[in-house]
Protein backbone atom coordinates (compact mmCIF):
# COMPACT_ATOMS: atom_id res chain seq x y z
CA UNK A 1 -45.08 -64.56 -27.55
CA UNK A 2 -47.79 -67.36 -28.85
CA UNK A 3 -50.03 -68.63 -26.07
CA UNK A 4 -49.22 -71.50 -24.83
CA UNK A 5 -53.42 -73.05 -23.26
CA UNK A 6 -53.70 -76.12 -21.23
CA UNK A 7 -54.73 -79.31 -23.36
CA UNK A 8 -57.87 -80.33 -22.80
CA UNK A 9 -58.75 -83.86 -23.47
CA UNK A 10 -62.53 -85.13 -23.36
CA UNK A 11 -61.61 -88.42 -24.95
CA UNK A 12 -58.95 -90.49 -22.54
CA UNK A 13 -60.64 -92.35 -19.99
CA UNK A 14 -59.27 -91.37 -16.62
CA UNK A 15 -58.68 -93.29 -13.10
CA UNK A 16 -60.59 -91.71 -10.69
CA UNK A 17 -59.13 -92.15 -6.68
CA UNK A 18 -60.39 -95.59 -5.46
CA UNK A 19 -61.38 -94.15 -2.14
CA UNK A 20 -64.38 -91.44 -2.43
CA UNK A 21 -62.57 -89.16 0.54
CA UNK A 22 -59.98 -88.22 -2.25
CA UNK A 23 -62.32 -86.80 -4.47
CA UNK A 24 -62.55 -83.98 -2.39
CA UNK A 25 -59.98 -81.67 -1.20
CA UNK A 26 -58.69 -82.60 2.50
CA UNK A 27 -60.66 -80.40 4.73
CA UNK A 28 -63.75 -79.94 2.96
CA UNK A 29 -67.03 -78.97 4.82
CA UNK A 30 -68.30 -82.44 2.89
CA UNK A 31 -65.13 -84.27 5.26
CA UNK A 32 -66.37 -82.41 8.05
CA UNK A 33 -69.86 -82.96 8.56
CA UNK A 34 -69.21 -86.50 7.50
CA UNK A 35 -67.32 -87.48 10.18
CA UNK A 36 -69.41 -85.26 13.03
CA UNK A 37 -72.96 -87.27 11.99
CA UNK A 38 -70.23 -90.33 12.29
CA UNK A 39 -70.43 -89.31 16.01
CA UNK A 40 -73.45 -88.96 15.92
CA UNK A 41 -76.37 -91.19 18.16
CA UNK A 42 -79.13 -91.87 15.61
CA UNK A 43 -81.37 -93.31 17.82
CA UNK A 44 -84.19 -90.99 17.35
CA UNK A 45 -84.47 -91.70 13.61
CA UNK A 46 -87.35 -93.20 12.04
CA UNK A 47 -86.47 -95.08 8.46
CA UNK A 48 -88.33 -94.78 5.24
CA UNK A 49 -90.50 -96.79 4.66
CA UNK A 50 -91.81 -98.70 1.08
CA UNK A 51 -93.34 -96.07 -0.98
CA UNK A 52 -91.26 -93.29 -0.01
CA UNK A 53 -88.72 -93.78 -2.79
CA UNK A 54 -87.41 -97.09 -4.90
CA UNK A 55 -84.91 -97.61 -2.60
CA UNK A 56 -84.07 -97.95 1.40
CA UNK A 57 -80.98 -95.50 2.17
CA UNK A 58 -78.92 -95.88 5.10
CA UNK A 59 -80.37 -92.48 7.52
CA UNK A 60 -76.70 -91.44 8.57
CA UNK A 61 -76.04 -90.94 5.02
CA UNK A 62 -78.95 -88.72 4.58
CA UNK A 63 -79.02 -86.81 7.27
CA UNK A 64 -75.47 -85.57 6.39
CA UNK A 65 -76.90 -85.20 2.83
CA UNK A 66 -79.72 -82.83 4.27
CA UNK A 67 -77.01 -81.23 6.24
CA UNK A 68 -74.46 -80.54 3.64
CA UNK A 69 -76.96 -79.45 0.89
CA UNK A 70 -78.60 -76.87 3.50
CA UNK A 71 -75.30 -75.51 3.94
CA UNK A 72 -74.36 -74.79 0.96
CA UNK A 73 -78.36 -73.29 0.25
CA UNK A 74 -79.51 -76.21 -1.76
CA UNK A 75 -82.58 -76.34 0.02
CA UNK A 76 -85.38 -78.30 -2.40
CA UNK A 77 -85.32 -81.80 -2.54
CA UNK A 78 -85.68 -82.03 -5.98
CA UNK A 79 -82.70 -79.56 -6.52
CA UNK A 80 -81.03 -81.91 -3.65
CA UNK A 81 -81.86 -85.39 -6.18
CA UNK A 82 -79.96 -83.52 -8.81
CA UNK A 83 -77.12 -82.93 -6.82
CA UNK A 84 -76.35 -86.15 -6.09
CA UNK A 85 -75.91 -86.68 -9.84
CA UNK A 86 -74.18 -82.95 -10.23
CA UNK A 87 -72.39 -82.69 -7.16
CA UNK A 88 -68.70 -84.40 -6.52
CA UNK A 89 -69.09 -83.95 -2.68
CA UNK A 90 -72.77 -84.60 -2.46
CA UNK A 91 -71.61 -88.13 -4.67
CA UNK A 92 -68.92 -88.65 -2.14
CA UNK A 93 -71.68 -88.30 1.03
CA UNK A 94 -73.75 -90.19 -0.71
CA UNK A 95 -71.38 -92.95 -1.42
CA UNK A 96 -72.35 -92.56 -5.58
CA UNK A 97 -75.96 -93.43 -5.18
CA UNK A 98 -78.72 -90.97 -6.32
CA UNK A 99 -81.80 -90.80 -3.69
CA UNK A 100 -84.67 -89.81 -5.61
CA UNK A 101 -86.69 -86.29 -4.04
CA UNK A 102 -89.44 -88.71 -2.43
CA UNK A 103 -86.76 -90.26 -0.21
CA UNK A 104 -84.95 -87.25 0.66
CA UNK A 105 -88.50 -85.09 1.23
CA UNK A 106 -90.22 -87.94 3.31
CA UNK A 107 -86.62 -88.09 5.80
CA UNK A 108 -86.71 -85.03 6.38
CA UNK A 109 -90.47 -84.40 7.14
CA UNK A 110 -90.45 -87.39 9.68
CA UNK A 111 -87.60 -86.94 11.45
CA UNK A 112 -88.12 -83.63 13.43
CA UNK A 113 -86.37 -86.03 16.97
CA UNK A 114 -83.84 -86.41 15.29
CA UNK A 115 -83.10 -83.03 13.65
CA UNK A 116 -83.91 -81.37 17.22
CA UNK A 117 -80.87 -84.19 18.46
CA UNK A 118 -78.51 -83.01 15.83
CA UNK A 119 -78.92 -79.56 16.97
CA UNK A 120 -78.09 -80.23 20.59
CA UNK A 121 -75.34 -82.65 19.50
CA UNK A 122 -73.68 -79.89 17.42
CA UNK A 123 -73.48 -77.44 20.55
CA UNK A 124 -71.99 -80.32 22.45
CA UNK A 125 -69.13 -80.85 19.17
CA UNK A 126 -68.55 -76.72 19.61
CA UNK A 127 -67.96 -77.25 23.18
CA UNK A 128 -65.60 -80.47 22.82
CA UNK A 129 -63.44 -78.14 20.76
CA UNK A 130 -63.52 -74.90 23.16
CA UNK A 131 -65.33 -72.60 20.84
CA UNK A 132 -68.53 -72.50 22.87
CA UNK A 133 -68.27 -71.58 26.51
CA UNK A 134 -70.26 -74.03 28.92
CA UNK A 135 -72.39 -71.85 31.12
CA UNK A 136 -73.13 -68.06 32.51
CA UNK A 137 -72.62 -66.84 28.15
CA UNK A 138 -73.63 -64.00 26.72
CA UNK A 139 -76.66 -64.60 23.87
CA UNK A 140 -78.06 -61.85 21.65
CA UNK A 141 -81.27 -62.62 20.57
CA UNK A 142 -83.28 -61.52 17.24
CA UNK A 143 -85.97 -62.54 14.83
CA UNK A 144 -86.26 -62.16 11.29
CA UNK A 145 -89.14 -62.39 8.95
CA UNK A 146 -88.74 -65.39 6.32
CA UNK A 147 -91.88 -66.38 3.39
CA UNK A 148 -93.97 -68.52 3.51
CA UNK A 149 -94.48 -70.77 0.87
CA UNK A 150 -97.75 -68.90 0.23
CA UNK A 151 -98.68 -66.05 -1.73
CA UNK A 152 -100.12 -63.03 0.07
CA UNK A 153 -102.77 -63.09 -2.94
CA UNK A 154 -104.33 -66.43 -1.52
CA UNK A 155 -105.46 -64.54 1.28
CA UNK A 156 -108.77 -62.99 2.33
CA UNK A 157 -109.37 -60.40 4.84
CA UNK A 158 -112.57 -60.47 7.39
CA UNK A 159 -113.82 -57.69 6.48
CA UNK A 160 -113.79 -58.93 2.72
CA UNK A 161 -115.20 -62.41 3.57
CA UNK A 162 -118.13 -61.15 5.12
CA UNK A 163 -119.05 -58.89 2.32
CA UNK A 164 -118.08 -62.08 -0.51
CA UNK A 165 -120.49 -64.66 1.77
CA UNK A 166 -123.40 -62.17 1.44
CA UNK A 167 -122.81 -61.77 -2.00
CA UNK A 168 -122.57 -65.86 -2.54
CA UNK A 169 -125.92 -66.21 -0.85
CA UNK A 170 -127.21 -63.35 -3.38
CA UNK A 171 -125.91 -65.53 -6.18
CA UNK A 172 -127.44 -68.95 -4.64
CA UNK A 173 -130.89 -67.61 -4.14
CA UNK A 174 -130.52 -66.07 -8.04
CA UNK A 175 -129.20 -69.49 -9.76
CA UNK A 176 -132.44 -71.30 -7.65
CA UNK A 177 -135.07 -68.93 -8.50
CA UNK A 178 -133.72 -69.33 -12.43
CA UNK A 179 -133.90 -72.76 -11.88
CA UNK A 180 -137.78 -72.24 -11.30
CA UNK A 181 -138.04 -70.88 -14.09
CA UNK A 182 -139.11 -72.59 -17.09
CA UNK A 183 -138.35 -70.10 -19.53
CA UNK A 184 -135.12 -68.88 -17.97
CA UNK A 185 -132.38 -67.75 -20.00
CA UNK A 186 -129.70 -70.55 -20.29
CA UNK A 187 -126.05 -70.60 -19.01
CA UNK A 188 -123.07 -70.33 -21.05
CA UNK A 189 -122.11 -74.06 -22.74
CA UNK A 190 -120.31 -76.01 -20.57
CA UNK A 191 -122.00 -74.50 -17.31
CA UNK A 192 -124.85 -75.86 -14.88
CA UNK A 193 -127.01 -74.13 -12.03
CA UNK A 194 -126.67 -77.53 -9.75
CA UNK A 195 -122.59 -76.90 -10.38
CA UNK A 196 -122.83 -73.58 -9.80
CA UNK A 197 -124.32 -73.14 -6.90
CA UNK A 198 -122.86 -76.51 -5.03
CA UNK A 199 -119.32 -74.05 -6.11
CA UNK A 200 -120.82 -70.98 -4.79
CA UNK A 201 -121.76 -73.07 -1.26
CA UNK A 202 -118.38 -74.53 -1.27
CA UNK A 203 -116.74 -71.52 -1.65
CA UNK A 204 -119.15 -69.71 1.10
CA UNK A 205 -118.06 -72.57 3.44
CA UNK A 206 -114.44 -71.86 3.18
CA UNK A 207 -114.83 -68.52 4.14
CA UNK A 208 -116.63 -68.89 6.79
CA UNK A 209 -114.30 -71.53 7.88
CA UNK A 210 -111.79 -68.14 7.39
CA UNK A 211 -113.69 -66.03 9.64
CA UNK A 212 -114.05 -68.18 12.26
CA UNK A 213 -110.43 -68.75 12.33
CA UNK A 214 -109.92 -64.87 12.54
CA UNK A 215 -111.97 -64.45 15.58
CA UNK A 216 -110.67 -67.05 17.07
CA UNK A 217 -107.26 -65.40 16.42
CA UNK A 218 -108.70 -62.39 17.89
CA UNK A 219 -110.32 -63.85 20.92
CA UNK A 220 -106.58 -64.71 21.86
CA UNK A 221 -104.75 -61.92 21.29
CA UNK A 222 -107.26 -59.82 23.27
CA UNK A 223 -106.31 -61.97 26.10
CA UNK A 224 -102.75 -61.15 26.06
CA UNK A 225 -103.89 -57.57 25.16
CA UNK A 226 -106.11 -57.05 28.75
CA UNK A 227 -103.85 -58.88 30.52
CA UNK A 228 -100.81 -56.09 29.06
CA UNK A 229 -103.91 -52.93 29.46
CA UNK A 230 -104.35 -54.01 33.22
CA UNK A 231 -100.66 -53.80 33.81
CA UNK A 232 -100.49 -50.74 32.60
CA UNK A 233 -103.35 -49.14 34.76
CA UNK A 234 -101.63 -51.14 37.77
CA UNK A 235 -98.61 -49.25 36.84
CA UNK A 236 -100.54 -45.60 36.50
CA UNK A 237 -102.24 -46.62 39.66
CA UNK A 238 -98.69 -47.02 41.64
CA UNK A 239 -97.74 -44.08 40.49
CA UNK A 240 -100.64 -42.27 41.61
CA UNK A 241 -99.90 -43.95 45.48
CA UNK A 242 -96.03 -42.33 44.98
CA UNK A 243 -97.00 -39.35 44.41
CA UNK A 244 -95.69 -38.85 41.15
CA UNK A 245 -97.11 -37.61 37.96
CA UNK A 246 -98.52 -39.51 35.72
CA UNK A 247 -99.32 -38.25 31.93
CA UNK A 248 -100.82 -38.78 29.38
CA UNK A 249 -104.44 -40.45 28.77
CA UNK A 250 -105.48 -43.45 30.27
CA UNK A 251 -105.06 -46.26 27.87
CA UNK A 252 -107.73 -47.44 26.30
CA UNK A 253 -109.19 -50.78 26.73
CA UNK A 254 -109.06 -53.63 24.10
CA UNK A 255 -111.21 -54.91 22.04
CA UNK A 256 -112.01 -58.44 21.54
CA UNK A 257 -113.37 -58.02 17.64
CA UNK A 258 -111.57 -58.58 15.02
CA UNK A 259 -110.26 -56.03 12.94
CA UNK A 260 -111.55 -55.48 9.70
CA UNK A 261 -107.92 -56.27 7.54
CA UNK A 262 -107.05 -59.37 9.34
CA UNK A 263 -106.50 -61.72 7.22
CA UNK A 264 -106.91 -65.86 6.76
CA UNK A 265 -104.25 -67.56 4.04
CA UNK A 266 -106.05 -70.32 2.02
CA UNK A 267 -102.98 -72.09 1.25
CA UNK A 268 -100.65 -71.86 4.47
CA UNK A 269 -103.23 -70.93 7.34
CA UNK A 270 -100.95 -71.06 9.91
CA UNK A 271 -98.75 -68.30 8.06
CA UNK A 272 -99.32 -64.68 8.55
CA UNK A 273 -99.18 -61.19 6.94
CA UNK A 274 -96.03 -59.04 8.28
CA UNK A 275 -94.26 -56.01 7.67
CA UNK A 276 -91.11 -56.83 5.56
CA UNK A 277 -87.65 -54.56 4.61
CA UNK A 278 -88.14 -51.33 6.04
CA UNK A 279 -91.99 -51.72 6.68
CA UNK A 280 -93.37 -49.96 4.01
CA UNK A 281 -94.92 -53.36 2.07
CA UNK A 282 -96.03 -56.94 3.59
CA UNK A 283 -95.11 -60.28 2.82
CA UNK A 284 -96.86 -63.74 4.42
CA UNK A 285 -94.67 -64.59 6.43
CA UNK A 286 -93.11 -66.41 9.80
CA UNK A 287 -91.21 -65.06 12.37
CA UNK A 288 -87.26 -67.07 13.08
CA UNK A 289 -85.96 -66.54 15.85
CA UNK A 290 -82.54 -67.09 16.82
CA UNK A 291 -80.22 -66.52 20.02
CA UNK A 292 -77.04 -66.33 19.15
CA UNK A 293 -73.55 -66.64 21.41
CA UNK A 294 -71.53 -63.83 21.12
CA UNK A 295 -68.13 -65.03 20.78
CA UNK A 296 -67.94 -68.08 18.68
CA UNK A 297 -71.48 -66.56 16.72
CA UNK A 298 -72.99 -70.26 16.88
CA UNK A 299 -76.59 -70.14 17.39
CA UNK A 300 -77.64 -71.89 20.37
CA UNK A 301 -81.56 -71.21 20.68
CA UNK A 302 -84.03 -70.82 17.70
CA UNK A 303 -88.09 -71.15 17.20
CA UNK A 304 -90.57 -70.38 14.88
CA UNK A 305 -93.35 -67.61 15.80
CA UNK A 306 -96.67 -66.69 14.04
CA UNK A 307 -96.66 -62.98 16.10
CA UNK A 308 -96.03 -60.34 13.47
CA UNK A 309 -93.62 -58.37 15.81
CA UNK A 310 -90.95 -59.62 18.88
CA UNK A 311 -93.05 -58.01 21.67
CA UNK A 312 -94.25 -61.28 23.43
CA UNK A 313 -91.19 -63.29 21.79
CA UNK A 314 -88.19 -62.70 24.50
CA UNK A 315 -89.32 -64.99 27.20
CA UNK A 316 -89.57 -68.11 24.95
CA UNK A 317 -86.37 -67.68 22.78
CA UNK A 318 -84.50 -67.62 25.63
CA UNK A 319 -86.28 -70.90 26.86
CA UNK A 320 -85.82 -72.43 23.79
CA UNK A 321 -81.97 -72.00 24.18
CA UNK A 322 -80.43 -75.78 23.95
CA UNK A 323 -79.35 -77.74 26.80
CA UNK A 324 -75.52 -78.01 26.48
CA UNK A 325 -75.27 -74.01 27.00
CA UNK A 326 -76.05 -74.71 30.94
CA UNK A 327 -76.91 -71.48 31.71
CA UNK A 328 -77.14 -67.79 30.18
CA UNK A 329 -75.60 -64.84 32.08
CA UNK A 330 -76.44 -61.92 29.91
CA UNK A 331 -79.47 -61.58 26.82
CA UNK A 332 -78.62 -58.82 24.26
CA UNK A 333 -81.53 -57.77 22.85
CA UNK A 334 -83.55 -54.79 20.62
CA UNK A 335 -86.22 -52.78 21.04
CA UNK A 336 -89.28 -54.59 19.61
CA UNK A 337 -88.57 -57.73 22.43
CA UNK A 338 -88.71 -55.12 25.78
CA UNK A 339 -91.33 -55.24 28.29
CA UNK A 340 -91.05 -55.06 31.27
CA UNK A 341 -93.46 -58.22 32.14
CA UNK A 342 -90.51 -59.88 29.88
CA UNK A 343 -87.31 -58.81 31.66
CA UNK A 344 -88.26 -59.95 34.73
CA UNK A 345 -89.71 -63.44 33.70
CA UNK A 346 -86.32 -63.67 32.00
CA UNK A 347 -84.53 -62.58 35.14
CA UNK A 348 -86.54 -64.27 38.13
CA UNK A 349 -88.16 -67.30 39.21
CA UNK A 350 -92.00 -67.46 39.77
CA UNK A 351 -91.02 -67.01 43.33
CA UNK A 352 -89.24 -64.13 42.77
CA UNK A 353 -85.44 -65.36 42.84
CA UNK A 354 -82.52 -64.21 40.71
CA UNK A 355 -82.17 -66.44 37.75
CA UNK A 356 -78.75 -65.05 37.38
CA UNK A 357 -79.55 -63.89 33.99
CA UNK A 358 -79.27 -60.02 33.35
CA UNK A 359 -80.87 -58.68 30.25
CA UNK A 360 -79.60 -55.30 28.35
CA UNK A 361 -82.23 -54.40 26.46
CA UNK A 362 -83.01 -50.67 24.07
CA UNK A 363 -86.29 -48.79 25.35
CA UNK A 364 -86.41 -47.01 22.27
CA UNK A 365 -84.59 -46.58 18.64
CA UNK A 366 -81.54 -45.41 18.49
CA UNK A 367 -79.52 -43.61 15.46
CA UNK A 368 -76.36 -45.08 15.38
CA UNK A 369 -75.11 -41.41 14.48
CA UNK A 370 -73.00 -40.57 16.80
CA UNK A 371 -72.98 -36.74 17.95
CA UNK A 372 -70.09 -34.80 19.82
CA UNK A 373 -71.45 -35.22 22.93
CA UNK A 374 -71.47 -39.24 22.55
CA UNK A 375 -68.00 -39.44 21.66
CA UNK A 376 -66.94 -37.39 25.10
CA UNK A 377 -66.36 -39.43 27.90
CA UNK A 378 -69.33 -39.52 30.96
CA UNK A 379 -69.24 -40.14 34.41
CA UNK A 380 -71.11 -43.09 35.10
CA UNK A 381 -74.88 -42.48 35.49
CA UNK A 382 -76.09 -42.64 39.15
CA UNK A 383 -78.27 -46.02 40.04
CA UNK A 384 -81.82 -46.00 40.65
CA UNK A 385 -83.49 -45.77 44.04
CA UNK A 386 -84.10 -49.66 45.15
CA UNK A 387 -87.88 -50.79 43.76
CA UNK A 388 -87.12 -48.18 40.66
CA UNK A 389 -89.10 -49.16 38.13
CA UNK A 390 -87.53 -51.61 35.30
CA UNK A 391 -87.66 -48.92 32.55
CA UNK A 392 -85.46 -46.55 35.03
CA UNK A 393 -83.08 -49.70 35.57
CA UNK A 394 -82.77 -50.45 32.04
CA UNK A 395 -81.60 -46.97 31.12
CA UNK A 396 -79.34 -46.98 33.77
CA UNK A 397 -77.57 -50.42 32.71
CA UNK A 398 -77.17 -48.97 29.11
CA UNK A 399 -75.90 -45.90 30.41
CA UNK A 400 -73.24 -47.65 32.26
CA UNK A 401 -69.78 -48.18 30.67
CA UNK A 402 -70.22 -51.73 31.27
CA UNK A 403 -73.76 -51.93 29.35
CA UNK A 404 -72.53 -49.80 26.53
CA UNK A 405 -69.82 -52.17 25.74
CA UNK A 406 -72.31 -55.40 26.33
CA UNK A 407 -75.13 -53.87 24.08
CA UNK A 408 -72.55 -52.73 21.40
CA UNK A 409 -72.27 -56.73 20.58
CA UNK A 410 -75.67 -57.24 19.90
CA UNK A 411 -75.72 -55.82 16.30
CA UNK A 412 -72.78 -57.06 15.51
CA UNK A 413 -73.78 -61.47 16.64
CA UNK A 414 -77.04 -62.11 15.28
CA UNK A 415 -77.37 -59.96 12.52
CA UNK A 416 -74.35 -61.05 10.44
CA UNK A 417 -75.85 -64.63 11.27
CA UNK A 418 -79.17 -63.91 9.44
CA UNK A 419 -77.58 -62.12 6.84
CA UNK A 420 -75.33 -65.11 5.83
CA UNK A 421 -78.19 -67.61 7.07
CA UNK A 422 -80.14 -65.23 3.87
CA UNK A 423 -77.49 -63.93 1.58
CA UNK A 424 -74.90 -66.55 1.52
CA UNK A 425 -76.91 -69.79 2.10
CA UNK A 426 -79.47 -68.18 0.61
CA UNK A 427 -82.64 -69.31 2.54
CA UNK A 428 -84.94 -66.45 2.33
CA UNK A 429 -88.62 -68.71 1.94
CA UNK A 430 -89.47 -72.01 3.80
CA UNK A 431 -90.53 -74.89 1.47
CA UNK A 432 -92.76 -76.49 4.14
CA UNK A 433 -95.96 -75.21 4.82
CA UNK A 434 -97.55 -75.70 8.66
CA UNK A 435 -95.90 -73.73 12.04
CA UNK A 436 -94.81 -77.35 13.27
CA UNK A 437 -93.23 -77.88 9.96
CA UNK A 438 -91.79 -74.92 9.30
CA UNK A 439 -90.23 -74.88 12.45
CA UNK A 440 -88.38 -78.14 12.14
CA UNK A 441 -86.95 -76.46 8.59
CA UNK A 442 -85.97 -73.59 10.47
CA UNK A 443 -84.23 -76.16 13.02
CA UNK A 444 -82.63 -77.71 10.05
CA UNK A 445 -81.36 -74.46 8.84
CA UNK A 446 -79.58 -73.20 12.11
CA UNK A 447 -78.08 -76.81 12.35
CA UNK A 448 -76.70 -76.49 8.71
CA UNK A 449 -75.21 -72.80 9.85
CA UNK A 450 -73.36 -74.22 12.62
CA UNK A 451 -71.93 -77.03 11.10
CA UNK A 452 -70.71 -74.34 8.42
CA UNK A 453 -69.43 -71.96 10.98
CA UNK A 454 -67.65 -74.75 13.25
CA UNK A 455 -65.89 -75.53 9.80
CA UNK A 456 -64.96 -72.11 9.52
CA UNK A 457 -63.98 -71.41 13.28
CA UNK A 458 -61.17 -74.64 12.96
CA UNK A 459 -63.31 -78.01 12.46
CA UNK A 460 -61.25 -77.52 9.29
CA UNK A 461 -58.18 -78.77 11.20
CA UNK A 462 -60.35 -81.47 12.55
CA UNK A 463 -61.22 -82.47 9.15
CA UNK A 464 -57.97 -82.68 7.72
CA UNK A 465 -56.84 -84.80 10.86
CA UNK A 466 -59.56 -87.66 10.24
């Protein structure tokens, strides 16, 4: 039998829908964020102004621009400019006009109010429809390394800038002694020993600018690191008053020097150098963190951190969690966020009263092989002695049948949500550079994921209704 194709015509002129809304399917994610910034108090928003573009654009229209293109991982502005010319929903949010980069870059830059708004009003749309609980939830929190938009290459360690200053001022007093010298050999064409050494003192002062910024680094994580090494001896000491046995070497004492590999990044310097993938190479980086609610899998709490691991992170990731949530009943969290200075800042007042808030938190790595013995079914573990400390308490609550089943979530909430937040929107490197800048982009991001995963969870329906 002949084939039989579909005629394709690039010559008639077609009739396009008069209303934009119909060039989109009903129930597109463009429909749907459309009408939630519709609802939408844009108070906090601060206009362009002349010189930020050719052309004044009404803010609703590109905040859900932002919105939209961050949710489906069209993240540059540039790329975002080019959508609006590409792009039939990005045409219909933008009502068929074309906002050039500078406008859509300088928006989103200046409004960090309002983006920090859009996030709380999205958790307020979730709970309007009944997919976010209001109060007592259960969060599981993470963090995940994303790049910089540096290079690791741009950066110099202390060590390194100490040795490259000495050999600058070796190079100054050289290029002014030939200078003395009548006779001296001359420099290359194109070269002067005035240039050269105002470069060489110009590049000395930046590193010294470098190393100063590394000790000052260092100055404050010593703090934190004394205050952590005279909890620990207060802990060795109580244990000595108990009675009980107490192992291992007394820890040693920190160090308020800087270490000889830490390192100062030339073009982000308020970036730093992490462990990425397994560990085994390192990236500059930041640190996003997220909390996420179990259930619906909406995030509800994120930040941006310059620590290079989630030890000190717990306590203000669970502070940053948004205001419609009320109130958290139970954190999920790993390994790498325990201590047990955390847990109970998370679960009592400065005065020492219940915040009602019970974390479940791993000691220790776990495989997730599962032997013989862990499929057979175990009495429930007997509780510690009152005053126990919170290590003995914690392995008790993920002993019990109850903390098994509560812990079990935790892999399976927030790290889906970074791997779509990564693989499907595809955000793996910020395009801002600065901690208060990156963290609104991070903001943006988590706002962008919500608005997707509302869509998915039934703001479809909504969409199709309006």
């Amino acid at each position: 039998m002949a084939a039989r194709f579909v005629t394709i015509d690039y010559d008639t002129p077609l009739i396009l829908p008069p209303n934009l809304r119909d060039w989109v399917p009903a129930g597109h994610l463009a429909h749907f964020i459309l009408d939630a910034v519709e609802e939408m108090d844009l108070r906090q928003i601060k206009v362009n102004d002349r010189g930020t573009g050719s052309e004044q654009y009404p803010p609703r229209m590109l905040l859900a621009l932002l919105l939209y293109c961050y949710a489906t991982g069209c993240f540059s502005s540039r790329r975002i400019e080019q959508a609006t010319q590409d792009s039939v929903p990005v045409r219909l949010i933008c009502g068929d006009t074309h906002p050039d980069h500078d406008t859509i870059c300088t928006f989103r830059r200046e409004n960090k109010a309002l983006v920090q708004e859009t996030f709380v009003r999205v958790l307020e749309l979730a709970q309007a429809l009944k997919f976010l609980q209001v109060g007592q939830i259960t969060v599981a929190v993470d963090g995940t390394k994303v790049l910089a938009h540096a290079s690791k290459h741009s950066a110099v360690s202390y060590e390194h800038a100490g040795k490259t200053i000495e050999q600058l001022d070796l190079e100054v007093k050289a290029l002014m002694a030939k200078a003395e010298q009548a006779d001296s050999t001359p420099l290359q064409d194109g070269l002067s020993i005035p240039e050269e050494i105002i470069r060489r003192q110009e590049r000395k002062a930046a590193l010294q600018k470098a190393r100063a910024e590394i000790e000052t680094r260092a100055q404050a994580r010593y703090a934190l690191a004394l205050a952590e090494h005279e909890q620990k001896l207060a802990g060795r000491a109580a244990k000595k008053e108990r009675g009980e046995r107490v192992g291992g070497k007394p820890p040693e004492a920190p160090t308020p020097q800087p270490g000889a590999g830490d390192q100062y990044n030339f073009t982000d310097p308020e970036s730093r150098i992490m462990k990425a993938g397994s560990g085994q190479h390192f990236e500059q980086s930041y640190n996003a963190q997220a909390a996420v609610e179990v259930d619906s899998r909406l995030i509800v709490g994120q930040r941006v951190s310059q620590a290079p691991n989630d030890k000190q992170e717990l306590v203000p990731t669970v502070s940053a969690i948004a205001a419609p949530v009320e109130s958290v009943g139970t954190v999920l969290t790993d390994s790498g966020f325990y201590s047990e200075a955390a847990v109970c800042a998370v679960e009592q007042t400065p005065a020492g009263e219940p915040t009602g808030t019970t974390v479940y938190a791993a000691l220790e790595k776990k495989e997730h092989h599962r032997t013989v013995s862990d499929l057979e079914q175990q009495p429930e573990p007997v509780a510690p002695a009152p005053g126990a400390p919170m290590s003995e308490v914690m392995k008790y609550r993920l002993k019990t049948t109850v903390g098994k089943a509560q812990y079990k979530l935790r892999q399976q909430t927030v790290e889906p949500v970074f791997g779509i937040i990564k693989s499907v929107l595809g955000f793996r490197q910020f395009l801002l550079r600065g901690l208060d800048k990156v963290g609104l982009e991070w903001q943006l991001v988590c706002v962008a994921y919500n608005l997707k995963r509302l869509h998915r969870l039934g703001g479809l329906k909504l969409a199709v209704a309006s």
